[in-house]
C-alpha atoms as a PDB file:
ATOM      1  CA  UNK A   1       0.000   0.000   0.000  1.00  0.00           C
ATOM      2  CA  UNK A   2       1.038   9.607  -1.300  1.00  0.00           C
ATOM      3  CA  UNK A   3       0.596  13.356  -0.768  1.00  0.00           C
ATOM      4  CA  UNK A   4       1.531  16.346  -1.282  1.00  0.00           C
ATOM      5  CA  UNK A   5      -0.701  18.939  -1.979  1.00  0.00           C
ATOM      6  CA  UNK A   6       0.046  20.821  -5.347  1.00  0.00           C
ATOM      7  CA  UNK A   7       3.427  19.814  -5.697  1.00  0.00           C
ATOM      8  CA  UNK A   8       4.754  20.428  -9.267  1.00  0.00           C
ATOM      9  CA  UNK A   9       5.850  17.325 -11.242  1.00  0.00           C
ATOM     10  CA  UNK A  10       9.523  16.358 -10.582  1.00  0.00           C
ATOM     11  CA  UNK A  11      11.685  14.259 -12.792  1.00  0.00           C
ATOM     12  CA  UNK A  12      14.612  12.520 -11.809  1.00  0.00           C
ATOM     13  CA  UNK A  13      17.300  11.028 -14.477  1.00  0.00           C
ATOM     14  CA  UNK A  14      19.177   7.678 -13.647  1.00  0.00           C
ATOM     15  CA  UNK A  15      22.548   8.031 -12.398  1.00  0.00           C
ATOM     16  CA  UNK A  16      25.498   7.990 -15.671  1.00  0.00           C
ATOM     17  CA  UNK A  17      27.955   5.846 -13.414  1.00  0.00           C
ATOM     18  CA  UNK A  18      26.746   2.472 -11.161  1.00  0.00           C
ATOM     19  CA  UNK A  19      28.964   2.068  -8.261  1.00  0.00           C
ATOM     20  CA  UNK A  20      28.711  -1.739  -6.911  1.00  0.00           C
ATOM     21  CA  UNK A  21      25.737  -2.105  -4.531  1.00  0.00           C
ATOM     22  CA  UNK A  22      26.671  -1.886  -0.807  1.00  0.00           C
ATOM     23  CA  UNK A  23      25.943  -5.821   0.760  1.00  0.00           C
ATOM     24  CA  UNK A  24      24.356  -5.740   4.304  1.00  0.00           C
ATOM     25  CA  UNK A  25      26.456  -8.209   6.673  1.00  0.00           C
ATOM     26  CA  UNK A  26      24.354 -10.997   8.215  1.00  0.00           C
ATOM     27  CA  UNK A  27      23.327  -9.847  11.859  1.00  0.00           C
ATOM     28  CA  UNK A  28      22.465 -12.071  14.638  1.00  0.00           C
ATOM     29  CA  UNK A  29      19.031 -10.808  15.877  1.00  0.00           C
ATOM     30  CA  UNK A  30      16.523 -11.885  19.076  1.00  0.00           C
ATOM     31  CA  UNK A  31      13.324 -13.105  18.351  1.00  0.00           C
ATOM     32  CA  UNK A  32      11.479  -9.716  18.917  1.00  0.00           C
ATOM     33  CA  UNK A  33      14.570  -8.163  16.752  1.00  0.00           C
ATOM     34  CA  UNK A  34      16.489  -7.105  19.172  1.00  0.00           C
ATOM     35  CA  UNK A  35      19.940  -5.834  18.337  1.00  0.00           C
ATOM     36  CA  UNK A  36      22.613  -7.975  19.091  1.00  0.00           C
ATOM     37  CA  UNK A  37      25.814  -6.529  16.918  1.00  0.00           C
ATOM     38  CA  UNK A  38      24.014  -3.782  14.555  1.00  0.00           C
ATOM     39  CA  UNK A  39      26.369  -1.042  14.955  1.00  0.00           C
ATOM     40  CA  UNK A  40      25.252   0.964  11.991  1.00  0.00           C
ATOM     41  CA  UNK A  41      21.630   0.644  12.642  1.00  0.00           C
ATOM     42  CA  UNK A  42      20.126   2.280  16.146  1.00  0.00           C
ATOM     43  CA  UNK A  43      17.758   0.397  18.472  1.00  0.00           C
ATOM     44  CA  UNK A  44      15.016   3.467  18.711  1.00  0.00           C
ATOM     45  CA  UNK A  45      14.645   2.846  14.893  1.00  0.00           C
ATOM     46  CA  UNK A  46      14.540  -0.667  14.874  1.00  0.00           C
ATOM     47  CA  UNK A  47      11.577  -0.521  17.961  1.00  0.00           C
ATOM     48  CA  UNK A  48      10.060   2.055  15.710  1.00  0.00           C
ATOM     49  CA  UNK A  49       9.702   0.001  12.823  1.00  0.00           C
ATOM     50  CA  UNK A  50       8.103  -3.020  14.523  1.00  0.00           C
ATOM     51  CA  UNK A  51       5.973  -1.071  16.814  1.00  0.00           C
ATOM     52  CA  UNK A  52       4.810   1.078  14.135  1.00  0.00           C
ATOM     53  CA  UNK A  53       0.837   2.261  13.953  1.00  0.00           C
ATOM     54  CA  UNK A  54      -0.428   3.905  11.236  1.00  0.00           C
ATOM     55  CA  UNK A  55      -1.607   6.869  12.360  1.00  0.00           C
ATOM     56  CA  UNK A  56      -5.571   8.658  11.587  1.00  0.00           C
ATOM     57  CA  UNK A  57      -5.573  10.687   8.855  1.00  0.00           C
ATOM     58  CA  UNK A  58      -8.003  11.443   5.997  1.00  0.00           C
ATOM     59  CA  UNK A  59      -9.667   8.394   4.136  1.00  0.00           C
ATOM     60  CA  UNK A  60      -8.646   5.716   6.941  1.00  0.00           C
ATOM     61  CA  UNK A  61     -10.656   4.991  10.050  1.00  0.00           C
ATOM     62  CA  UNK A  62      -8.857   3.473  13.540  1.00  0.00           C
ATOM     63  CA  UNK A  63     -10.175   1.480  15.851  1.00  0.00           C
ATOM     64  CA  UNK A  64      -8.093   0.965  18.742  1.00  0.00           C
ATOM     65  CA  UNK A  65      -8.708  -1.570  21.687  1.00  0.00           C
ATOM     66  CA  UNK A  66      -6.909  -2.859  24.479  1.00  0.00           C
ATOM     67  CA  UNK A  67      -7.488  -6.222  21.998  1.00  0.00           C
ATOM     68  CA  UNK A  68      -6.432  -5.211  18.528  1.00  0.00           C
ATOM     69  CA  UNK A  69      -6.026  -2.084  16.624  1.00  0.00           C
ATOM     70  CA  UNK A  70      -8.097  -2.095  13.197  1.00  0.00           C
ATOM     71  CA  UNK A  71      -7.386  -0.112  10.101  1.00  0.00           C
ATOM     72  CA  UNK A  72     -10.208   0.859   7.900  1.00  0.00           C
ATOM     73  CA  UNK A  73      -9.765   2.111   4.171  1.00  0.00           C
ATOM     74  CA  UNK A  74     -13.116   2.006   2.493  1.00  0.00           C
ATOM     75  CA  UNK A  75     -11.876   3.522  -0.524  1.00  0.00           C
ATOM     76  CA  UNK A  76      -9.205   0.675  -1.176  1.00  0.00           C
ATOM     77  CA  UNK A  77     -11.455  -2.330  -0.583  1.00  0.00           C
ATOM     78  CA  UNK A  78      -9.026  -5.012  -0.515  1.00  0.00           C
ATOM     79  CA  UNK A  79      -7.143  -6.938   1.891  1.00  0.00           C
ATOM     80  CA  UNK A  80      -3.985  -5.173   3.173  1.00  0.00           C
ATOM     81  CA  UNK A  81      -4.855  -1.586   3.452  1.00  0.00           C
ATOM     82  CA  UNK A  82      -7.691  -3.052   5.571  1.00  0.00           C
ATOM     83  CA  UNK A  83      -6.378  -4.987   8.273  1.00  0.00           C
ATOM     84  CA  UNK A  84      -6.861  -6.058  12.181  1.00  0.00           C
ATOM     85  CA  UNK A  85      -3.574  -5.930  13.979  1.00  0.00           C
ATOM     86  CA  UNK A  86      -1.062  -6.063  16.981  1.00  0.00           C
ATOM     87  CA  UNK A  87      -3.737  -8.783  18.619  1.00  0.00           C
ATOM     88  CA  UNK A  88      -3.039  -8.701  22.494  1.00  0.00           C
ATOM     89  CA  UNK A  89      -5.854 -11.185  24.038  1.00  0.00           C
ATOM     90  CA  UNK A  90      -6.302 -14.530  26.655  1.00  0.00           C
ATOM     91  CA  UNK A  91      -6.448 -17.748  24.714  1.00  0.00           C
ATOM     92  CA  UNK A  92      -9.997 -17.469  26.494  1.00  0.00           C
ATOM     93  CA  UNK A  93     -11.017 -14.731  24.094  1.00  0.00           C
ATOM     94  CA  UNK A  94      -9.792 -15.109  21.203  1.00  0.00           C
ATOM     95  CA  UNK A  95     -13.065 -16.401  19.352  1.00  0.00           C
ATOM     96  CA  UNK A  96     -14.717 -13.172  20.502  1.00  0.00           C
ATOM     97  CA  UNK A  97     -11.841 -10.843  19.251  1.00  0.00           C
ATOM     98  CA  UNK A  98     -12.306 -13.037  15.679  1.00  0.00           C
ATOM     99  CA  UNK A  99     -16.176 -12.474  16.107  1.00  0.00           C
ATOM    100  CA  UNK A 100     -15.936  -8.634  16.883  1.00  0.00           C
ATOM    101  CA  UNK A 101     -13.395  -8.032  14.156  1.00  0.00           C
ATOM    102  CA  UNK A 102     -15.287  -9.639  11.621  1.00  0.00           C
ATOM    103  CA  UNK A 103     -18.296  -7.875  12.809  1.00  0.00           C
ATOM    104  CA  UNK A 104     -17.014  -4.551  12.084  1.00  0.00           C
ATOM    105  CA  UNK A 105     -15.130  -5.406   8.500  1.00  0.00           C
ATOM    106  CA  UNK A 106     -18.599  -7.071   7.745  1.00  0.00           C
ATOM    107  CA  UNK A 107     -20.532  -3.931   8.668  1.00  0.00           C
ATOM    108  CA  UNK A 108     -18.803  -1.737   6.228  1.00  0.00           C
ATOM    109  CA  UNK A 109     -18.964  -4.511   3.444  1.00  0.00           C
ATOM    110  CA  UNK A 110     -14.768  -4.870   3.455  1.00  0.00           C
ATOM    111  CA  UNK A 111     -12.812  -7.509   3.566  1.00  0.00           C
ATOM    112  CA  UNK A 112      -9.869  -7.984   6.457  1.00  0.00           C
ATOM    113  CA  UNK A 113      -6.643  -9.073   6.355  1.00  0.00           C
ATOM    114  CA  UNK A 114      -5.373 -10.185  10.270  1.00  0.00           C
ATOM    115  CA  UNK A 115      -1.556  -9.615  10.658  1.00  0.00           C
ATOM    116  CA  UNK A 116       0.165 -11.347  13.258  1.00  0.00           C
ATOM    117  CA  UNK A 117       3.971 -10.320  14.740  1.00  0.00           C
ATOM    118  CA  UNK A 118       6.215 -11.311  17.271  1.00  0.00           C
ATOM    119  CA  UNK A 119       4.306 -10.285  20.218  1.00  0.00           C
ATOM    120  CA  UNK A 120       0.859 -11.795  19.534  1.00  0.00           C
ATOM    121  CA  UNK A 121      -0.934 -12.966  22.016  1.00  0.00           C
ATOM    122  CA  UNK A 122      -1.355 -15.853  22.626  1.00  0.00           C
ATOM    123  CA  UNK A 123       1.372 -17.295  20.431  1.00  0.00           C
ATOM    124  CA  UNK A 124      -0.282 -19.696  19.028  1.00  0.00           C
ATOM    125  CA  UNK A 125      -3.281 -17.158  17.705  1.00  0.00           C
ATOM    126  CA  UNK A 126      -3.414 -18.444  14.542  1.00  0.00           C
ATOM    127  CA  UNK A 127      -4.260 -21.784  14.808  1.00  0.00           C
ATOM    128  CA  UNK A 128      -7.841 -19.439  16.326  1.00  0.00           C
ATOM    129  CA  UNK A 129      -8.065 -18.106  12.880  1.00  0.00           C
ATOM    130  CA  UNK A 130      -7.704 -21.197  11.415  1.00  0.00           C
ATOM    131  CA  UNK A 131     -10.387 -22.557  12.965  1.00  0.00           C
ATOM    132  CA  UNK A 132     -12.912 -19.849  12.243  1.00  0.00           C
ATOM    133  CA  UNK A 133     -11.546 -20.742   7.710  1.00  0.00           C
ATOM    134  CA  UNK A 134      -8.879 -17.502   8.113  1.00  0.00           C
ATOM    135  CA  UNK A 135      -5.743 -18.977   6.459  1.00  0.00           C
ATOM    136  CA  UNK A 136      -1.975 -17.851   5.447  1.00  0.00           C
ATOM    137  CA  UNK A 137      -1.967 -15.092   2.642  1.00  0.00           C
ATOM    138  CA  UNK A 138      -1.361 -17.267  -0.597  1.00  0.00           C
ATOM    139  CA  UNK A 139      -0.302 -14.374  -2.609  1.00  0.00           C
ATOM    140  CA  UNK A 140       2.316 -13.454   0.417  1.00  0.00           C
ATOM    141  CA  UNK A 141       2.512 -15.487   3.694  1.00  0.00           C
ATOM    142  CA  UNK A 142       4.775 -13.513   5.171  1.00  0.00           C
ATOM    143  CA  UNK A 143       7.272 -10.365   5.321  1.00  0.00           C
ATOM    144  CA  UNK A 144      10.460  -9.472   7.054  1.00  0.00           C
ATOM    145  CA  UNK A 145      10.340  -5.769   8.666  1.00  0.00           C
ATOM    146  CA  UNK A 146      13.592  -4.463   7.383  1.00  0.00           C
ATOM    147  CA  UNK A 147      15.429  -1.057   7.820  1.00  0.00           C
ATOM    148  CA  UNK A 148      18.357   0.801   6.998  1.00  0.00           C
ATOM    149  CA  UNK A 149      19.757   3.918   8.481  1.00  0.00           C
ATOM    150  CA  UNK A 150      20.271   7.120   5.970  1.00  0.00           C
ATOM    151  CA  UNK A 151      23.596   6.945   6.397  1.00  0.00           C
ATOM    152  CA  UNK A 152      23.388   3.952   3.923  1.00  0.00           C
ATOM    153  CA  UNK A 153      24.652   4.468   0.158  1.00  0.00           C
ATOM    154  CA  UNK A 154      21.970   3.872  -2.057  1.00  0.00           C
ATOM    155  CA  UNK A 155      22.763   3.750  -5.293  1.00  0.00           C
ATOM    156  CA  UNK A 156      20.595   4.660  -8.626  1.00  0.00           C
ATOM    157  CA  UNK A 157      21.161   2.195 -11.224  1.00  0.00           C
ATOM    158  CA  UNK A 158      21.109   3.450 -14.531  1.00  0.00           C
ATOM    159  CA  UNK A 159      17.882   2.620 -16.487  1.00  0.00           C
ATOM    160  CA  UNK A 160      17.884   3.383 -20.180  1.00  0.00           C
ATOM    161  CA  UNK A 161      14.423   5.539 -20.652  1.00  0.00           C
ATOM    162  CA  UNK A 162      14.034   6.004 -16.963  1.00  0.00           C
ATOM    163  CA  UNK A 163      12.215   8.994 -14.943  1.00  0.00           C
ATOM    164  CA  UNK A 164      10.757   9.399 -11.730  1.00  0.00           C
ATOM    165  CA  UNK A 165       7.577  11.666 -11.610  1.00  0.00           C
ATOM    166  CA  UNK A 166       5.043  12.811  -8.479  1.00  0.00           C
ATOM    167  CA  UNK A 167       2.988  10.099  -8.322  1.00  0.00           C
ATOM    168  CA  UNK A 168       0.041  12.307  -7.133  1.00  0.00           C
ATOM    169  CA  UNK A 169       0.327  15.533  -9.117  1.00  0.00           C
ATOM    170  CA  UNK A 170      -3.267  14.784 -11.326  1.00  0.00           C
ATOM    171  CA  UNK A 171      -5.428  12.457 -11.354  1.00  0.00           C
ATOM    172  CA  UNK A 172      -4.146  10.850 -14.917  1.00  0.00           C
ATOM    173  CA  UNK A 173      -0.882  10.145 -12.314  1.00  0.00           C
ATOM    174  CA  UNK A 174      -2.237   8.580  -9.827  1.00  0.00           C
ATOM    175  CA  UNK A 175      -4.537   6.348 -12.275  1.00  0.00           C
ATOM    176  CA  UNK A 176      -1.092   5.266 -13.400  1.00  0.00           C
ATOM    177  CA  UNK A 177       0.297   4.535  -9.906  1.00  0.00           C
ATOM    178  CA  UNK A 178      -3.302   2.616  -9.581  1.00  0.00           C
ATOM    179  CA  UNK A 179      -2.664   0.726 -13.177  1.00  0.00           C
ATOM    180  CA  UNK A 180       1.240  -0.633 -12.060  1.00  0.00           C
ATOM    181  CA  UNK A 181      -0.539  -1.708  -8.628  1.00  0.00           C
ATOM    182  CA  UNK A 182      -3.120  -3.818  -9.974  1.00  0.00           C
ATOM    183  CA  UNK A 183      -0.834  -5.313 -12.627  1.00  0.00           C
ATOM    184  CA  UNK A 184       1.816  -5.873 -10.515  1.00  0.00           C
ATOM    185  CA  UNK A 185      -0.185  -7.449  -7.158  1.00  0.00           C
ATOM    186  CA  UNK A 186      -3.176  -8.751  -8.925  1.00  0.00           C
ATOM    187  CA  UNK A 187      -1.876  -9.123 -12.039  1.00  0.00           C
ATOM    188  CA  UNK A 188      -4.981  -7.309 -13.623  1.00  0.00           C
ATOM    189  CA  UNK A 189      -5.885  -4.613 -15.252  1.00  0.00           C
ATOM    190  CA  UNK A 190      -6.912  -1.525 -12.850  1.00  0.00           C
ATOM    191  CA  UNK A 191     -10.819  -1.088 -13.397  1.00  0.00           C
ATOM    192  CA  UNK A 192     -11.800   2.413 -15.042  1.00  0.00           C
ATOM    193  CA  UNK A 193     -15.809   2.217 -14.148  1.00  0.00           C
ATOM    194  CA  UNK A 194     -17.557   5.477 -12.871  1.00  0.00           C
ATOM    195  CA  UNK A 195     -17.416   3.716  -9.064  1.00  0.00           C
ATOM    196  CA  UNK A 196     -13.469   2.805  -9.314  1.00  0.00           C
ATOM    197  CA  UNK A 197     -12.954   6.445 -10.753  1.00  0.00           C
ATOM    198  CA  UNK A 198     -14.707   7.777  -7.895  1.00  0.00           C
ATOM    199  CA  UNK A 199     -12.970   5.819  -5.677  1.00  0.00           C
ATOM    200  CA  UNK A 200      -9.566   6.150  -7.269  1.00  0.00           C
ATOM    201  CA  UNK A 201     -10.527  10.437  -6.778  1.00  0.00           C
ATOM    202  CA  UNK A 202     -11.190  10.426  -2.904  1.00  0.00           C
ATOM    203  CA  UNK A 203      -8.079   8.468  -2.390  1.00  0.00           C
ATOM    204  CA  UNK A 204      -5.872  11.519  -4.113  1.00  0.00           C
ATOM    205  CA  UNK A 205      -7.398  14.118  -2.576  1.00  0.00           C
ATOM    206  CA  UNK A 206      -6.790  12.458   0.814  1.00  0.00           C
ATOM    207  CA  UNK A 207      -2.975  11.452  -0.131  1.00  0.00           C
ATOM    208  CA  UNK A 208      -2.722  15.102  -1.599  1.00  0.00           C
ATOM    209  CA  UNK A 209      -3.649  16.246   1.743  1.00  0.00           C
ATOM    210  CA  UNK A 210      -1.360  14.653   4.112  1.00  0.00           C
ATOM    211  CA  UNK A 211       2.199  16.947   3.693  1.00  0.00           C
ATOM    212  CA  UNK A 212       4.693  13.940   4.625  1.00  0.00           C
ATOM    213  CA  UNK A 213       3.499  11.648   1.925  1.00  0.00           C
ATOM    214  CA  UNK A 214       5.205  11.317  -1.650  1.00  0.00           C
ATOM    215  CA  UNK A 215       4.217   8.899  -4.437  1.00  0.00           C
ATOM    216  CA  UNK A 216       6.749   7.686  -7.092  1.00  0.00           C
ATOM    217  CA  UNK A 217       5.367   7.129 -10.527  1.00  0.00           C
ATOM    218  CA  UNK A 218       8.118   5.191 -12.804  1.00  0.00           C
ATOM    219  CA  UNK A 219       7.956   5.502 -16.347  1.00  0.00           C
ATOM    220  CA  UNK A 220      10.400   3.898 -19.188  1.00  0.00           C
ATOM    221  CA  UNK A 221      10.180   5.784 -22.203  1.00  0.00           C
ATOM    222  CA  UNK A 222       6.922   7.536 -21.138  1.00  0.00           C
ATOM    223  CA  UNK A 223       5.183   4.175 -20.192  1.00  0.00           C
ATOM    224  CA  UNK A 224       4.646   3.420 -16.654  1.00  0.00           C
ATOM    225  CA  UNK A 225       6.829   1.009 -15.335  1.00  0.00           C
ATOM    226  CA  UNK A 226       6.634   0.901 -11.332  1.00  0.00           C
ATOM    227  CA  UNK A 227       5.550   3.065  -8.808  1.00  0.00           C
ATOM    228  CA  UNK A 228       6.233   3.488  -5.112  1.00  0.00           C
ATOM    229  CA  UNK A 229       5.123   5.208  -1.766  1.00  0.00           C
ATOM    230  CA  UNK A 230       6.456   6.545   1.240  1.00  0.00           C
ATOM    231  CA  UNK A 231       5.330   8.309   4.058  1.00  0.00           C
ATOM    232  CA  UNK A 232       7.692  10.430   6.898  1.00  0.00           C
ATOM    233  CA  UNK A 233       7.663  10.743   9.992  1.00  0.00           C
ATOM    234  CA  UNK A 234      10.688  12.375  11.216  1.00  0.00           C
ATOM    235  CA  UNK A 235      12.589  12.434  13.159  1.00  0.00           C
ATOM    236  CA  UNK A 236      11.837   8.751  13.371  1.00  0.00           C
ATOM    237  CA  UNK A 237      11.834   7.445  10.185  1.00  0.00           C
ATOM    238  CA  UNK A 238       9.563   6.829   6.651  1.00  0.00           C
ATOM    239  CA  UNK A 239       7.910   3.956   6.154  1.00  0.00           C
ATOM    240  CA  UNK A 240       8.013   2.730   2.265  1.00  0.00           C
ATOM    241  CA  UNK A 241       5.475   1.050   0.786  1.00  0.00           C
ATOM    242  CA  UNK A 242       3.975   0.018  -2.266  1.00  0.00           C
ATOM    243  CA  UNK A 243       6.743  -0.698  -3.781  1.00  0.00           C
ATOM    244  CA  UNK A 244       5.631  -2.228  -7.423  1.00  0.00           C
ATOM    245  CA  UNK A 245       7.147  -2.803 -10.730  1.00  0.00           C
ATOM    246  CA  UNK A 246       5.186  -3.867 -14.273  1.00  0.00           C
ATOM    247  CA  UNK A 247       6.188  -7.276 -14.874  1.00  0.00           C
ATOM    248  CA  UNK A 248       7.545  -6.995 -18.455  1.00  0.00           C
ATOM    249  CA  UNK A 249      10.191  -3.694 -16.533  1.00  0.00           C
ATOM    250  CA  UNK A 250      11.541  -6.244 -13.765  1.00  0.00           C
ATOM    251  CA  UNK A 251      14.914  -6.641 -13.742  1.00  0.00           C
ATOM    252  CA  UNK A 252      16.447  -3.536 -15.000  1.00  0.00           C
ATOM    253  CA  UNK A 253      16.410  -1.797 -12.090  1.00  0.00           C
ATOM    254  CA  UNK A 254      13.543  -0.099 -11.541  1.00  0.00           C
ATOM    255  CA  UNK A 255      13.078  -0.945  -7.981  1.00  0.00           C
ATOM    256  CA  UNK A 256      16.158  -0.157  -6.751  1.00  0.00           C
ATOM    257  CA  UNK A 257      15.889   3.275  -8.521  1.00  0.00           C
ATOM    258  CA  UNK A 258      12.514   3.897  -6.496  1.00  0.00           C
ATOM    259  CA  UNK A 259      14.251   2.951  -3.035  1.00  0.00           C
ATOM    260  CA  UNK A 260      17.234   5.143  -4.226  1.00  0.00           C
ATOM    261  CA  UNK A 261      14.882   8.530  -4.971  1.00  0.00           C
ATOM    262  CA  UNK A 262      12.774   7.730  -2.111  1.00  0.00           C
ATOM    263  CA  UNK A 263      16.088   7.556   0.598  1.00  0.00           C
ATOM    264  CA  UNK A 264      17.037  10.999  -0.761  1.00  0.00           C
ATOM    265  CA  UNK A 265      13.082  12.631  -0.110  1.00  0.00           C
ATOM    266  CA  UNK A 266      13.593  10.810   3.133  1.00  0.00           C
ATOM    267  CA  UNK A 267      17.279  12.324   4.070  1.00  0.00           C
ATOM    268  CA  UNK A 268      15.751  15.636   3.126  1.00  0.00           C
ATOM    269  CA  UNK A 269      12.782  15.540   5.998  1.00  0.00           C
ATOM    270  CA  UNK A 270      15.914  14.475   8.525  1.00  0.00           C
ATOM    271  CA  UNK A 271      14.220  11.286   9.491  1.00  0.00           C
ATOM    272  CA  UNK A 272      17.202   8.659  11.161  1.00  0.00           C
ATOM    273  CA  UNK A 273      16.330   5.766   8.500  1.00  0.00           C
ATOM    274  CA  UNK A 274      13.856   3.791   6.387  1.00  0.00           C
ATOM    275  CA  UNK A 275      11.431   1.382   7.412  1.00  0.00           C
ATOM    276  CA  UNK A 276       9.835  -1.499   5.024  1.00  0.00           C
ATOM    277  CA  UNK A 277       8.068  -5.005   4.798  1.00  0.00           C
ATOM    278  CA  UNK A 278      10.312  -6.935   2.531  1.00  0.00           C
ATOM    279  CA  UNK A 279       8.516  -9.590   0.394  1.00  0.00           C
ATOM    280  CA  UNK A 280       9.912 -12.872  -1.124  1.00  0.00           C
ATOM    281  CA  UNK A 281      10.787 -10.672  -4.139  1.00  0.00           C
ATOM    282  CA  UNK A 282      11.439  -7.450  -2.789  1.00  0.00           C
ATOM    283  CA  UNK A 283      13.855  -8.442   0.964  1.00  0.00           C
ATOM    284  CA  UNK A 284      17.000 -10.150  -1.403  1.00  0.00           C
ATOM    285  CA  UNK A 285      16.604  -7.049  -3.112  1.00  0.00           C
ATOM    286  CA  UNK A 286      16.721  -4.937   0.003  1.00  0.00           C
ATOM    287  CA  UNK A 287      19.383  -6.699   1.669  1.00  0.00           C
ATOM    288  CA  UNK A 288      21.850  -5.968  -0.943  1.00  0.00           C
ATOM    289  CA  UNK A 289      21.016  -2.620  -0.998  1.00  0.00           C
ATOM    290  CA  UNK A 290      21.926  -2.589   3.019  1.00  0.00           C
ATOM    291  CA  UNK A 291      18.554  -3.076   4.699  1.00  0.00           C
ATOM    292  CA  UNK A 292      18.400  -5.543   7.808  1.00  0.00           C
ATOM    293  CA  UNK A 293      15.813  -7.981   8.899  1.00  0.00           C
ATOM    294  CA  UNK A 294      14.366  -6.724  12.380  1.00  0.00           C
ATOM    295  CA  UNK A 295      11.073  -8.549  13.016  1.00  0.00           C
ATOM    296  CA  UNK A 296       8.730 -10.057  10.805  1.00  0.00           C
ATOM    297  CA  UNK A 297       5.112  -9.578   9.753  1.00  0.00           C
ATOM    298  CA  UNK A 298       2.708 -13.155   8.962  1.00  0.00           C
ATOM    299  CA  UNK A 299      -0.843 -12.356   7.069  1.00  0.00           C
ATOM    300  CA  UNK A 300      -3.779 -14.201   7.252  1.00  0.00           C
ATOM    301  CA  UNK A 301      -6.747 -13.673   5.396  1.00  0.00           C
ATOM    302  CA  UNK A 302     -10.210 -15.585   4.000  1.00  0.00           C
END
């Protein structure tokens, strides 16, 4: 799963040189991610990362209980930016917390996607899903929480045809952010009825209205290629997200150009380092850019 309100466009040419990409070492880490020999990479960002909430703002609705925390996007009716997490309950009530959560994601006609980490309670929390038919994500099991301070060298590769453009200046942008996401997750085409459209409007008004989000739109030779979010909260960190790439662009770079511009916005705001949930594709990738595993994140959905 971008805003800034009236920005202009910006474009931003590959690099003419690529230096070798810096390799993270392998770090010994605690169950809950503790650091054990991290030098380069502080403790307050790595609890930051995996205790992350996403906070209120326009277009989501919180709910927040002793129990679970729930995050509401009606406008992006799919699994993922509507979720029930950081579950905190007795094996005793777990079948209620299922029954309430489902209660409230069925009252507002959305789907749910339960994410489990480290520190759910009980431990064994989804075998409770299981039982009520709430399985492991198919599409994506499982993600590592990785970060990487700013003092990290991220390099642009150079990618013949490449630019980087606001991802949220118009709406004709962000229908192309919407297009790469659907392709590149769903592997469909993005829907252009008069409901999606309306949909797809309310959702860039509300990014355009937060000031510490940015969207990255990638094009290659004026087709869109990938596209990418982050959001900052300094002086913590940003949180990236989104990260997508067209299937017939993989493997020329494009991702690692999108980390690369979005490390600079991020240096600019003076937040300490980078947060991000590294997929199957997307943590190798990571990792040899110099991002470390610090926790993990397991999905579960119908």
């Amino acid at each position: 799963m971008a805003e800034y309100a009236n920005a202009a466009a910006t474009t931003i040419q590959a690099r003419p040189s690529v230096p070798a990409p810096i390799r993270s070492r392998p770090q010994r880490l605690s169950r809950r991610g503790k650091i054990e020999s991290m030098p380069a990479v502080s403790q307050a960002l790595v609890d930051w990362a995996n205790g992350f909430r996403q906070p209120p703002q326009p277009g989501f609705e919180i709910v927040e209980t002793p129990r679970y925390r729930l995050v509401l996007q009606p406008d992006f009716p799919i699994p993922g930016p509507n979720s029930a997490t950081f579950v905190r309950c007795t094996p005793e009530d777990a079948g209620d917390v299922i029954a309430e959560v489902n209660t409230v994601f069925a009252a507002r006609n959305l789907p749910v996607m339960w994410v489990l980490d480290p520190d759910t309670e009980p431990a064994n929390f989804a075998d409770f899903l299981g039982a009520s038919g709430v399985f492991p994500d198919p599409q994506g099991p499982e993600s590592a929480v990785m970060v990487a301070p700013l003092g990290t060298r991220f390099v642009s590769p150079r990618v013949s045809g490449l630019e980087l453009h606001d991802g949220i200046e118009d709406l004709d942008s962000f229908r192309a952010v919407d297009a790469v996401n659907a392709e590149a997750f769903a592997g469909r085409v993005a829907g252009d009825d008069p409901a999606h459209l309306a949909q797809l409007g309310r959702r860039l008004r509300n990014q355009q209205s937060v000031p510490n989000r940015r969207v990255v739109l990638a094009t290659i030779d004026g087709e869109p290629a990938g596209s990418a979010g982050l959001t900052m909260y300094p002086p913590h960190g940003a949180i990236l997200n989104g990260g997508a790439v067209r299937p017939k662009f993989r493997g020329r770079g494009v991702y690692r150009a999108m980390i690369a511009a979005r490390a600079e916005m991020a240096r600019e705001a003076g937040v300490e380092g980078l947060s991000v949930w590294g997929g199957p594709m997307s943590a190798p990738v990571l990792e040899r850019m110099g991002f470390t595993k610090v926790g993990w994140r397991r999905f579960y959905r119908k």
